[in-house]
C-alpha atoms as a PDB file:
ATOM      1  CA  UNK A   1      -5.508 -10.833  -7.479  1.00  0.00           C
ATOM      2  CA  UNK A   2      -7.086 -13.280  -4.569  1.00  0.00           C
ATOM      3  CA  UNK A   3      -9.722 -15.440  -6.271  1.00  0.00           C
ATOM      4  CA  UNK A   4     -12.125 -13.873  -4.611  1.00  0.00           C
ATOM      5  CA  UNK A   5     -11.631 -10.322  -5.326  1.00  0.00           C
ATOM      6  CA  UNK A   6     -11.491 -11.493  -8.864  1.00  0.00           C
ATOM      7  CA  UNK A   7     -15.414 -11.850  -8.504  1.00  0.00           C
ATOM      8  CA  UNK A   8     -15.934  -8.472  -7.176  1.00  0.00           C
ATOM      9  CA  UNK A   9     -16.913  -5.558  -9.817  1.00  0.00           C
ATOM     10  CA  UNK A  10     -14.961  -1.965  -9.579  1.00  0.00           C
ATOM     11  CA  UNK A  11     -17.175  -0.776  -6.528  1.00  0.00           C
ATOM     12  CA  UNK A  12     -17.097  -4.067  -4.288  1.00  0.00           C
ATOM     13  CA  UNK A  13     -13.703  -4.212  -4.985  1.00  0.00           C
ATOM     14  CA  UNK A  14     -13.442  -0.562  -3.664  1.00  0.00           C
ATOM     15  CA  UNK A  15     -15.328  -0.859  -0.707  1.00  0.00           C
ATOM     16  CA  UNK A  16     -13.915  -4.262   0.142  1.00  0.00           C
ATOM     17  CA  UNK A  17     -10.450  -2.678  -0.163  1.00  0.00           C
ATOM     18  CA  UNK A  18     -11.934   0.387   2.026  1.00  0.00           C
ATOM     19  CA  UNK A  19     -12.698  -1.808   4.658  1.00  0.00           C
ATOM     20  CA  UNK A  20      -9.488  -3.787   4.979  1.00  0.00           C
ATOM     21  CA  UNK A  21      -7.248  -1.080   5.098  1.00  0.00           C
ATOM     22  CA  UNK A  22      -9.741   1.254   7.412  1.00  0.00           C
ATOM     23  CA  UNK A  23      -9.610  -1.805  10.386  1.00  0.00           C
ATOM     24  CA  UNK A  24      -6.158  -2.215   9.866  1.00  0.00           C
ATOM     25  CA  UNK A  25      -5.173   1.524  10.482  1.00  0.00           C
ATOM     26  CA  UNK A  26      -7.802   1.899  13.038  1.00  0.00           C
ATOM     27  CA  UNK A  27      -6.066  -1.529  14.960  1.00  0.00           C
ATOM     28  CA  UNK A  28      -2.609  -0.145  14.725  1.00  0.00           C
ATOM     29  CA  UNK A  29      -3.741   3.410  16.187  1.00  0.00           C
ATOM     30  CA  UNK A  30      -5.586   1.729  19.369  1.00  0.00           C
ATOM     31  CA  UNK A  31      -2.803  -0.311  20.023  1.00  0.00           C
ATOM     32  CA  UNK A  32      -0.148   1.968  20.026  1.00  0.00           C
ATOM     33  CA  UNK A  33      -2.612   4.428  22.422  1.00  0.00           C
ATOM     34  CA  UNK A  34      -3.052   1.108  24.277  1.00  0.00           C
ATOM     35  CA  UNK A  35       1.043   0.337  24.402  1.00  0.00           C
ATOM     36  CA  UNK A  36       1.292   4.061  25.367  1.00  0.00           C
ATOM     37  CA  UNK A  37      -1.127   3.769  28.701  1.00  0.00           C
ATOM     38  CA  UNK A  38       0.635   0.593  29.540  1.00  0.00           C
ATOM     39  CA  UNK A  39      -1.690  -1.930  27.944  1.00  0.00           C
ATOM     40  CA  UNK A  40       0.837  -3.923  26.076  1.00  0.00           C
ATOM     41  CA  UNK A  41       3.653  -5.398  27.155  1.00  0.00           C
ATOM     42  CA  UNK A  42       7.050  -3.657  27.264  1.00  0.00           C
ATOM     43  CA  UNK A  43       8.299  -5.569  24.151  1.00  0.00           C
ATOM     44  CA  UNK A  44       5.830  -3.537  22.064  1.00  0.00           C
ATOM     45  CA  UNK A  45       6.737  -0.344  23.688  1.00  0.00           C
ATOM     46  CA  UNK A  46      10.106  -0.969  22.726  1.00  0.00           C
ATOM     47  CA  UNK A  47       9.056  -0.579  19.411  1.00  0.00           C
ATOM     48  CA  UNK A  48       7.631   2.766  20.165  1.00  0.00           C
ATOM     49  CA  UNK A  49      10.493   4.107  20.775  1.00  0.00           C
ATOM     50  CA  UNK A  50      12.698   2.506  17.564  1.00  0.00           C
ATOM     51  CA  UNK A  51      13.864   5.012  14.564  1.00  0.00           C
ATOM     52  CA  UNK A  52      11.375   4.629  12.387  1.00  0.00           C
ATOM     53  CA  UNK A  53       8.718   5.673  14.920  1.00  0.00           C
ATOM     54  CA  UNK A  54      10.732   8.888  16.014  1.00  0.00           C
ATOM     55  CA  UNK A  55      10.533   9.850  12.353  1.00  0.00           C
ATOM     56  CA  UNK A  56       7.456   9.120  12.186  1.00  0.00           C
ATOM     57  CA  UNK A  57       6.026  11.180  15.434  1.00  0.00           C
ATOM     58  CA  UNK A  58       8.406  14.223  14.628  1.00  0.00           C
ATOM     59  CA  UNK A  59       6.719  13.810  10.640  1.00  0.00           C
ATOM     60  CA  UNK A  60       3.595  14.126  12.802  1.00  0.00           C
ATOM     61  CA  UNK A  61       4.503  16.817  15.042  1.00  0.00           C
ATOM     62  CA  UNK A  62       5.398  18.940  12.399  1.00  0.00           C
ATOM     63  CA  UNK A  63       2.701  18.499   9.821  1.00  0.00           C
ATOM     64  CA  UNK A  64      -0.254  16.808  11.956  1.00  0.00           C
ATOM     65  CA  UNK A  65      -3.547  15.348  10.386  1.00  0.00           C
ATOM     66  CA  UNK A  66      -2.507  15.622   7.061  1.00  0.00           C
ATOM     67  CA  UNK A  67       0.763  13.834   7.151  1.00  0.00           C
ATOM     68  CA  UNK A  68      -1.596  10.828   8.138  1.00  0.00           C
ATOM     69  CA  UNK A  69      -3.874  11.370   5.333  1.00  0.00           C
ATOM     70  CA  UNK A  70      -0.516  11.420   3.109  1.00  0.00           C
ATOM     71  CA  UNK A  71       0.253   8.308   4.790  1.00  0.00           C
ATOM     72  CA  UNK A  72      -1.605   6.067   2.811  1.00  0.00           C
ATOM     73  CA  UNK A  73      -0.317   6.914  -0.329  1.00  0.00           C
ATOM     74  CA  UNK A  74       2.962   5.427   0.530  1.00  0.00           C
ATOM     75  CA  UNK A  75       4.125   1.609   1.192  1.00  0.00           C
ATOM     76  CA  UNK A  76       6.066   0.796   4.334  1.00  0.00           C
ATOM     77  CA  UNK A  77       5.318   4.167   6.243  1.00  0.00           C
ATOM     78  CA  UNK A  78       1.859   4.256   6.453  1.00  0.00           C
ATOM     79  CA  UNK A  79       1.627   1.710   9.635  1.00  0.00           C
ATOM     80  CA  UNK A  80       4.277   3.728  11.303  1.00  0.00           C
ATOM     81  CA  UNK A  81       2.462   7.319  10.978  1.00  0.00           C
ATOM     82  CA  UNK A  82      -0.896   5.593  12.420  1.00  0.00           C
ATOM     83  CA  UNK A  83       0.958   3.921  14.942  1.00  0.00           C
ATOM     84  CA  UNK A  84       2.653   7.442  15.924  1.00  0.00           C
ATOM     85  CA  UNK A  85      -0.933   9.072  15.936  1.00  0.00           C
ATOM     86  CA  UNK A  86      -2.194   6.402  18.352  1.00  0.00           C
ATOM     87  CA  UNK A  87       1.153   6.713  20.501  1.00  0.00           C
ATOM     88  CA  UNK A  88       0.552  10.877  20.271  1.00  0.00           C
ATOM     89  CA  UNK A  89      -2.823  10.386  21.243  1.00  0.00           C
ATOM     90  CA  UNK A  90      -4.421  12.587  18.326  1.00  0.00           C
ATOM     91  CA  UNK A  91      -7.913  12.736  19.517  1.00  0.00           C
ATOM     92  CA  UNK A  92      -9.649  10.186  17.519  1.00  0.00           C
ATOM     93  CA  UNK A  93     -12.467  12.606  15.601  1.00  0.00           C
ATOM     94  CA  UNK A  94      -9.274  14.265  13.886  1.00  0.00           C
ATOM     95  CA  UNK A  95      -7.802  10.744  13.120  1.00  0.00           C
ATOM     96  CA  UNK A  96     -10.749   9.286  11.474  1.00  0.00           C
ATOM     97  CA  UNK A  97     -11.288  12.378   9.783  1.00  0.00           C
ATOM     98  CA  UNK A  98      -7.543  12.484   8.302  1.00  0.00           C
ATOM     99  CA  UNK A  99      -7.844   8.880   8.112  1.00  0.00           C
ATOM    100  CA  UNK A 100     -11.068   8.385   5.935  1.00  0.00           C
ATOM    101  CA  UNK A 101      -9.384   9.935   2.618  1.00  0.00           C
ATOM    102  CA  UNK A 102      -6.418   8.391   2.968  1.00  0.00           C
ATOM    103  CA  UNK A 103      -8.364   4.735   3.092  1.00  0.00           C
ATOM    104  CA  UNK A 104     -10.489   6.141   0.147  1.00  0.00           C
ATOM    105  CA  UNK A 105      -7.345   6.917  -1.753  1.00  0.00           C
ATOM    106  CA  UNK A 106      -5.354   3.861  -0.591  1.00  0.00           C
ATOM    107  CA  UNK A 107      -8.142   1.640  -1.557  1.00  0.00           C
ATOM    108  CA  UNK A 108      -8.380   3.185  -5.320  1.00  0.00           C
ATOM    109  CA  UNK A 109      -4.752   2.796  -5.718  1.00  0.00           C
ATOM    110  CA  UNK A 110      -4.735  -0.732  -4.838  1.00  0.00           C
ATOM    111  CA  UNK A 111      -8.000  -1.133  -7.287  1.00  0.00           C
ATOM    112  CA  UNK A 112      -6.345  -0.230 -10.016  1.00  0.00           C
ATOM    113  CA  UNK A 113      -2.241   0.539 -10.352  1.00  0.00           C
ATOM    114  CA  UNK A 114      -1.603  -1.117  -7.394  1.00  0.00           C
ATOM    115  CA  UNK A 115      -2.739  -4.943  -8.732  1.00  0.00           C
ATOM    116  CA  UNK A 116      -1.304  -3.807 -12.105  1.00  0.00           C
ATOM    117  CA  UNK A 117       2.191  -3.540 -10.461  1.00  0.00           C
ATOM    118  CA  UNK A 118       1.645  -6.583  -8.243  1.00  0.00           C
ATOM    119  CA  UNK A 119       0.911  -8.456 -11.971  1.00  0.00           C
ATOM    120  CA  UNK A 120       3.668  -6.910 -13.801  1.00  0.00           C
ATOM    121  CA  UNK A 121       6.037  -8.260 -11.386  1.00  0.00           C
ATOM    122  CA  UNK A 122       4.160 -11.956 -12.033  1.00  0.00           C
ATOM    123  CA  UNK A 123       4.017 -11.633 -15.207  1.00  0.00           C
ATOM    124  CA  UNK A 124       7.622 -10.322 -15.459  1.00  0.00           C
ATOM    125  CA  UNK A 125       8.303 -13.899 -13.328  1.00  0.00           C
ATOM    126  CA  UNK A 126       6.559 -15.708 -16.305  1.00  0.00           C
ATOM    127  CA  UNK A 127       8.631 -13.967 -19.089  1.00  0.00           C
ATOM    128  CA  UNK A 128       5.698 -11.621 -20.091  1.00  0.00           C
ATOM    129  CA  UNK A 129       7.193  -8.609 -22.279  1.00  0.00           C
ATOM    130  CA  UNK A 130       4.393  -6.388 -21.515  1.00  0.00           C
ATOM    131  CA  UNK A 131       5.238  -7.381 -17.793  1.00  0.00           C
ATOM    132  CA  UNK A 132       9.438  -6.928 -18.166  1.00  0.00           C
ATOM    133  CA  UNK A 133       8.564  -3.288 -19.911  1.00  0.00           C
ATOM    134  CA  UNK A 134       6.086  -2.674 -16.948  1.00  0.00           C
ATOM    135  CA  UNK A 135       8.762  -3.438 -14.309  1.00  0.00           C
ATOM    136  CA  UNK A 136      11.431  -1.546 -16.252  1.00  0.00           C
ATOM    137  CA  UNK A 137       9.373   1.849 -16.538  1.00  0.00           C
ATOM    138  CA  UNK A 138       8.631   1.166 -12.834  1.00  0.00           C
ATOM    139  CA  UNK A 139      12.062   0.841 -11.773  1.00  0.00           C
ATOM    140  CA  UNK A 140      13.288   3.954 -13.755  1.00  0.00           C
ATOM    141  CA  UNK A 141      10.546   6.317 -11.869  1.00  0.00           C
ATOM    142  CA  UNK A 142      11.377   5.079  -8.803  1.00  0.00           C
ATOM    143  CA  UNK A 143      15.132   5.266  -9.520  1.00  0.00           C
ATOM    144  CA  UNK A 144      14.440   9.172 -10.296  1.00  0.00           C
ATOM    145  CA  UNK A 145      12.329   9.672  -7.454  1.00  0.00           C
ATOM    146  CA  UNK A 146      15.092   8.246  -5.372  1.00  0.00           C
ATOM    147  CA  UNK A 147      18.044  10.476  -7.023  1.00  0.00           C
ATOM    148  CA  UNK A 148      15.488  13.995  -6.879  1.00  0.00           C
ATOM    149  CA  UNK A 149      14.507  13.006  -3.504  1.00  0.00           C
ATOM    150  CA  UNK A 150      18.333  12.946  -2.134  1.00  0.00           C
ATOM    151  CA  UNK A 151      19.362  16.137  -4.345  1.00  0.00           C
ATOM    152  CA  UNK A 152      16.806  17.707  -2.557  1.00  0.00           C
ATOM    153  CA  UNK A 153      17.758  16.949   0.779  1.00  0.00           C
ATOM    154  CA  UNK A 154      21.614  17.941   0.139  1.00  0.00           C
ATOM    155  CA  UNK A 155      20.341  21.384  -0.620  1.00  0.00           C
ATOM    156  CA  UNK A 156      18.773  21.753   2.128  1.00  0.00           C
ATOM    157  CA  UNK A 157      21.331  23.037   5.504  1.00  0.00           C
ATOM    158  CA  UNK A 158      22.236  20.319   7.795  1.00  0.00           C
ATOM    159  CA  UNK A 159      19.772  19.708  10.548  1.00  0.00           C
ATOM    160  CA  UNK A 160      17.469  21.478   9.018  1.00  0.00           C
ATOM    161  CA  UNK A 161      13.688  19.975   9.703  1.00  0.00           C
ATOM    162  CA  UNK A 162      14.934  17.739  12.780  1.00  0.00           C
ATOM    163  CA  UNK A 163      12.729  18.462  16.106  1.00  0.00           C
ATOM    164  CA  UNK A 164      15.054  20.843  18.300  1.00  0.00           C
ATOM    165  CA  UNK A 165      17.040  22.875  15.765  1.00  0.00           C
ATOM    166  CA  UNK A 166      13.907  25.024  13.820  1.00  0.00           C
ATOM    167  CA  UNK A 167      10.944  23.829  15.890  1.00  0.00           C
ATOM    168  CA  UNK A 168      11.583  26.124  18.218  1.00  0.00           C
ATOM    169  CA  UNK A 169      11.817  23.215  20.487  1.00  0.00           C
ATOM    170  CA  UNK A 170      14.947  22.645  23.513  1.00  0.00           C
END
């Protein structure tokens, strides 16, 4: 951990974590309502338009506020869905509000498993055996998630979920 979150107690260290992560979603939605109205420059819109975004708007579409809240509970994603609200232009009230637990959980995450993971993989570096089992355990969860996650999706029938086919959208 930074140096000087090390000096923080468990409630600084919350709130300090809070804050970070409440300015950075609240930056990415204004400037992807900003790149939307024409703000930004046409290499940012580009990005708008890219895959990940299109997953992330029709993940939006379908399951509004709360997919954002959900957001935060996941790594790589999260910027993506609060970009695609901005770009959507969710009114901002409903934002915040689906935004505010997800920063409360993504902030208690980070205060506690999240460092641990970030220190098993150091320690793992330094040839700690407490850090090597840590790793191992979390590369076998994710390795399952990643194997029920895709059995999942082969059950379901092709297409199904994808904005056009059972949205009732052309």
């Amino acid at each position: 951990m930074p140096a000087f979150l090390d000096e923080l107690g468990f409630v600084e260290l919350l709130v300090a974590l809070f804050v970070i992560v409440f300015l950075r979603a609240q930056a990415t939605y204004w400037l992807a309502r900003a790149i939307v109205t024409g703000a930004a420059s046409r290499r940012f819109g580009r990005w708008l338009e890219s895959p990940p975004m299109r997953r992330a708007s029709a993940l939006l579409a379908r399951y509004g506020a709360p997919a954002v809240t959900l957001s935060f509970l996941t790594v790589g994603f999260q910027t993506v869905l609060n970009a695609a609200a901005g770009a959507a232009r969710m009114r901002w009230v409903v934002y915040l509000l689906a935004m505010l637990p997800g920063c409360a959980a993504w902030a208690l995450v980070y205060a506690t498993v999240g460092f641990a993971v970030l220190w098993a993989v150091v320690g793992a570096a330094a040839g700690s055996p407490i850090g090597i089992a840590m790793l191992v355990a979390l590369a076998a969860a994710l390795t399952v998630s990643i194997v029920l996650l895709r059995r999942s999706r082969r059950s379901l029938p092709r297409g199904f979920g994808t904005q056009g086919r059972d949205s009732g959208h052309p």
